[in-house]
Every structure is written in C-alpha cells, then in structure tokens.
C-alpha atoms as a PDB file:
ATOM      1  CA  UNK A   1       0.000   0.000   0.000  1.00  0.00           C
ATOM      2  CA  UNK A   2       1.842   3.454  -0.905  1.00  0.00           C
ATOM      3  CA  UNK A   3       0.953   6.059   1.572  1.00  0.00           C
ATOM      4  CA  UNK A   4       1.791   9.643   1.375  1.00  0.00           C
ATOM      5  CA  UNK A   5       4.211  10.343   4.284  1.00  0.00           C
ATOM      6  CA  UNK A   6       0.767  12.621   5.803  1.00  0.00           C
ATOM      7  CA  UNK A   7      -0.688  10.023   5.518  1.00  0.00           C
ATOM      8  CA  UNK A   8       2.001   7.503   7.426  1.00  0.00           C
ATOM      9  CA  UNK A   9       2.056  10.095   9.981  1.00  0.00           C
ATOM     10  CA  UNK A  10      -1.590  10.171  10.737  1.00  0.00           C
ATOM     11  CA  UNK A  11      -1.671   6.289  10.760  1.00  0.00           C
ATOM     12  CA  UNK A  12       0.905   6.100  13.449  1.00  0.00           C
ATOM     13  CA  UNK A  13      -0.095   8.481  15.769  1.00  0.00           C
ATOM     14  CA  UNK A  14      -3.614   6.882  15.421  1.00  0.00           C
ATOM     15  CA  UNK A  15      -1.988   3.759  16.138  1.00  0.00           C
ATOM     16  CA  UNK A  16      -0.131   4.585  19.078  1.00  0.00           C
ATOM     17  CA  UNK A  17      -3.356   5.996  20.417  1.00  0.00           C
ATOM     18  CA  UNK A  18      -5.335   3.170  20.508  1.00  0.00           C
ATOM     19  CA  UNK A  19      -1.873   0.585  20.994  1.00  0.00           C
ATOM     20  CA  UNK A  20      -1.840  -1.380  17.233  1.00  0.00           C
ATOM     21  CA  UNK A  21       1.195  -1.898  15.584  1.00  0.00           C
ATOM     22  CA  UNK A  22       0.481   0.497  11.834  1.00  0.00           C
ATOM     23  CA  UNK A  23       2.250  -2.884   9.949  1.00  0.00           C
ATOM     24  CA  UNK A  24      -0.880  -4.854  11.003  1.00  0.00           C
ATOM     25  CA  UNK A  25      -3.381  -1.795  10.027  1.00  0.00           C
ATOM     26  CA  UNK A  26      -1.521  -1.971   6.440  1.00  0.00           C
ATOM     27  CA  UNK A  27      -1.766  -5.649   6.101  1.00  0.00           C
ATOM     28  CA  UNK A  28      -5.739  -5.545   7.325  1.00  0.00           C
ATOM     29  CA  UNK A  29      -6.031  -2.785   4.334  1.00  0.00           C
ATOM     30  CA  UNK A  30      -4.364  -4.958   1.681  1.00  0.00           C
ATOM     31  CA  UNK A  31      -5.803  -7.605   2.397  1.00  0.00           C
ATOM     32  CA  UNK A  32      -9.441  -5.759   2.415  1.00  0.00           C
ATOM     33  CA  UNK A  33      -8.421  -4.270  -0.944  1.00  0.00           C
ATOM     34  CA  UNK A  34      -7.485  -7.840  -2.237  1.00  0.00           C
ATOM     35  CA  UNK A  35     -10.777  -9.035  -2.012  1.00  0.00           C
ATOM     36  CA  UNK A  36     -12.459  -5.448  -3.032  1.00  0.00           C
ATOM     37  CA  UNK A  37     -12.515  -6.727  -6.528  1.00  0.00           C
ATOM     38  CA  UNK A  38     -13.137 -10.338  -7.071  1.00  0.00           C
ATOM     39  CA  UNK A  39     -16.680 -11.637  -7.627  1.00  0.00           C
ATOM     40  CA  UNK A  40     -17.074 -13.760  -4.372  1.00  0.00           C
ATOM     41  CA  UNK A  41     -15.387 -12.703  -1.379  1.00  0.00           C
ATOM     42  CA  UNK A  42     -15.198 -15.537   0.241  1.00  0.00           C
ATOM     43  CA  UNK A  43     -12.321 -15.860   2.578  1.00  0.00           C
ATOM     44  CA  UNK A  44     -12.066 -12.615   3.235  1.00  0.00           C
ATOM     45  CA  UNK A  45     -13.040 -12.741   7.226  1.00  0.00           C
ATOM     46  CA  UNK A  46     -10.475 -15.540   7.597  1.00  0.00           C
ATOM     47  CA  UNK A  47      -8.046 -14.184   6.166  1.00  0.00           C
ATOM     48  CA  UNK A  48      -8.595 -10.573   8.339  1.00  0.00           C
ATOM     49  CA  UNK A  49      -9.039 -12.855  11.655  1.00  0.00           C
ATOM     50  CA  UNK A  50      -5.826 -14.625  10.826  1.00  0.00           C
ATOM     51  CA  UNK A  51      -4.069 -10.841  10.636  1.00  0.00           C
ATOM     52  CA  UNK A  52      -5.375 -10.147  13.748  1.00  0.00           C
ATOM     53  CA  UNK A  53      -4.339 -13.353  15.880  1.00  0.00           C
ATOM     54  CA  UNK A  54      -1.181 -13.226  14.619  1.00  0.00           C
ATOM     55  CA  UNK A  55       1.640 -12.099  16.834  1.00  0.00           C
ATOM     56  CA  UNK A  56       2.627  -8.565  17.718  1.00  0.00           C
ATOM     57  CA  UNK A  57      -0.998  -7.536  17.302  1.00  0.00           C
ATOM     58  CA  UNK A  58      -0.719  -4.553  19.931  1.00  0.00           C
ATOM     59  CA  UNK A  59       2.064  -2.735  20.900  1.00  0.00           C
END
C-alpha cells in the first residue's frame, strides 16, 4: 500500500493511540483491498481474523 508520508504520519499516531502496531493496520487494508474486486469474497473474514491473531498484534 503506498501512503503519502501525511498520511504515514496520521496512521501512526492513530496507532499509538489506541496501541496497534500500523504494519498490522496496512496488512488488514491490503488484504481488504485484495478481495475489493473479485466476484465472491469468500475468505475474506479468515483471512482478516488470521491478521489479527497473529503475533505482535498490539504494541
């Protein structure tokens, strides 16, 4: 995902607000826009639920 350095700046002070690491916002993004497209989205909840149980999920 290519974010304008604003736009890097607002993520991590939004982060660090609410204690989530901004590399696990960014995956949960791509992975959202992955599936934006395709005809069935099936899958798309697991994959975002695997994101999230993975390790370093909060800071």
């Amino acid at each position: 995902m290519n974010l304008s350095l604003e736009d890097k700046r607002l993520l991590e002070e939004l982060c660090e607000q609410h204690g989530v690491k901004p590399d696990k916002v960014v995956k949960l993004l791509d992975t959202v826009r992955d599936y934006e497209f395709k005809e069935r989205r099936t899958g798309v909840y697991d994959a975002l639920r695997e994101i999230l149980k993975s390790s370093g999920g909060a800071q």
